[in-house]
Protein backbone atom coordinates (compact mmCIF):
# COMPACT_ATOMS: atom_id res chain seq x y z
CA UNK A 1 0.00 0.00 0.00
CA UNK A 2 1.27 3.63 -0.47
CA UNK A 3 0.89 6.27 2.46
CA UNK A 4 -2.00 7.59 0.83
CA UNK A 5 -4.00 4.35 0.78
CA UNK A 6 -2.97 3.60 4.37
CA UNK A 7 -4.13 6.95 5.47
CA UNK A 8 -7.65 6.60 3.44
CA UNK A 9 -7.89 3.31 4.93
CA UNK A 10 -7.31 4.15 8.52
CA UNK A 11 -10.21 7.10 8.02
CA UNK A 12 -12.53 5.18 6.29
CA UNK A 13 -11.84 2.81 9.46
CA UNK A 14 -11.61 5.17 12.33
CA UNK A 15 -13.82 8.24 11.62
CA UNK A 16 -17.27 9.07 9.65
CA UNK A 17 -16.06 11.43 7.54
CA UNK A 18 -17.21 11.51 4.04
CA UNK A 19 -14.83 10.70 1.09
CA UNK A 20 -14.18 14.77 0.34
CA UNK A 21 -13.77 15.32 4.14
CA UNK A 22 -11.40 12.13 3.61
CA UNK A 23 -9.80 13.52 1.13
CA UNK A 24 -9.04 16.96 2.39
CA UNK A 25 -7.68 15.99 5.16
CA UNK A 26 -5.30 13.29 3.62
CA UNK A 27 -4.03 16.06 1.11
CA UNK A 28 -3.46 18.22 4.45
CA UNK A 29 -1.49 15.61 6.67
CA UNK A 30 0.41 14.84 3.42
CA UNK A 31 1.81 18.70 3.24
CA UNK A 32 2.17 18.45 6.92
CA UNK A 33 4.28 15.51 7.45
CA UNK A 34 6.09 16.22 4.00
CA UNK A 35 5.37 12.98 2.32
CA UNK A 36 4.34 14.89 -1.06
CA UNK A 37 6.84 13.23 -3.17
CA UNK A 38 6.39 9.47 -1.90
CA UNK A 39 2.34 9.77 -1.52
CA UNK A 40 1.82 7.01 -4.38
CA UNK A 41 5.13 4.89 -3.85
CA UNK A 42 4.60 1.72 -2.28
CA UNK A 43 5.47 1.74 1.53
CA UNK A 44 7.78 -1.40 1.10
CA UNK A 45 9.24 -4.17 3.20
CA UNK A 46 12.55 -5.68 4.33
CA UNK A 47 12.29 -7.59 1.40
CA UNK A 48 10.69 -5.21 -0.89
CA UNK A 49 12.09 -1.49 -1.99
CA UNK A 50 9.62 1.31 -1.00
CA UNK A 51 9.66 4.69 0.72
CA UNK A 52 12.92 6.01 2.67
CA UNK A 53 12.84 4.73 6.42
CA UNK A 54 12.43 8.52 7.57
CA UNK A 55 9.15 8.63 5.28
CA UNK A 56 8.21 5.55 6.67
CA UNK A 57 8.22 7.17 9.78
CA UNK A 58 6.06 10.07 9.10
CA UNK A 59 3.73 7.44 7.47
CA UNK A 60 3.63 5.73 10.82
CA UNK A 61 2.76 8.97 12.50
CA UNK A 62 0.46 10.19 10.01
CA UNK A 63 -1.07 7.16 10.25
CA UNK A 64 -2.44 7.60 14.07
CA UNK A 65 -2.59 11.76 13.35
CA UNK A 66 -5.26 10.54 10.57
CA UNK A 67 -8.43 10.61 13.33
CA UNK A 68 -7.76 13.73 15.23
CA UNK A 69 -6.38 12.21 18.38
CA UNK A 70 -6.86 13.43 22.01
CA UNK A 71 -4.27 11.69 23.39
CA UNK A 72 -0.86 10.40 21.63
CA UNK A 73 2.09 8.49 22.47
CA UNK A 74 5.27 8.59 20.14
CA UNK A 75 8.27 6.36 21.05
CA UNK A 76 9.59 4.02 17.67
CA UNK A 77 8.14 6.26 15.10
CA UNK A 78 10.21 9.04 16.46
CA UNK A 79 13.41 8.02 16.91
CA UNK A 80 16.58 8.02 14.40
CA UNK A 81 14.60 10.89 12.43
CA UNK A 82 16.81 13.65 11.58
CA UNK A 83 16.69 16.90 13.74
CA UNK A 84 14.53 19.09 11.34
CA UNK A 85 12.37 16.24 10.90
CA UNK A 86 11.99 15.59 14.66
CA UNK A 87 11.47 20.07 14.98
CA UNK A 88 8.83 19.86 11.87
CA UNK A 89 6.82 16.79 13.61
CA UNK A 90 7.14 18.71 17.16
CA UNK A 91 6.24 21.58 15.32
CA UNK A 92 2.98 19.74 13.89
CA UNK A 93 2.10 18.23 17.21
């Protein structure tokens, strides 16, 4: 799946938006988390060539970001990212 599908997917799952709502605020979370250029490339595995592990990251945290949490916890996804990655996410947060 790309980090578009996954984020469609986990709204279509976890909210009742409708698909524009959906949409909108995909395309917005995209632009936040920087993840423009890699939106429609295949996520990947260990066996399997995909996104960059730093955009797998984001994904991650867009991933959870995707429903408008109260409350969030960030431990694996935010570790090893680079420092203005880490400052952009805090920043978004």
């Amino acid at each position: 799946m790309t980090p578009r599908e996954l984020f469609e997917f986990a709204c279509r799952m976890r909210t009742t938006l409708t698909g524009i709502e959906i949409e909108r605020r995909v395309e917005s979370l995209v632009k936040a988390l920087k993840l423009d250029e890699c939106i429609d490339t295949m996520v990947g595995t260990e066996l399997i060539k995909g996104i960059s592990g730093g955009e797998r990251k984001r994904t991650s945290i867009g991933y959870e970001l995707i429903t408008n949490p109260s409350l969030l916890f960030l431990d694996g996804p935010t570790s090893g990212l680079d420092s203005f990655t880490a400052l952009s996410i805090i920043k978004l947060l």
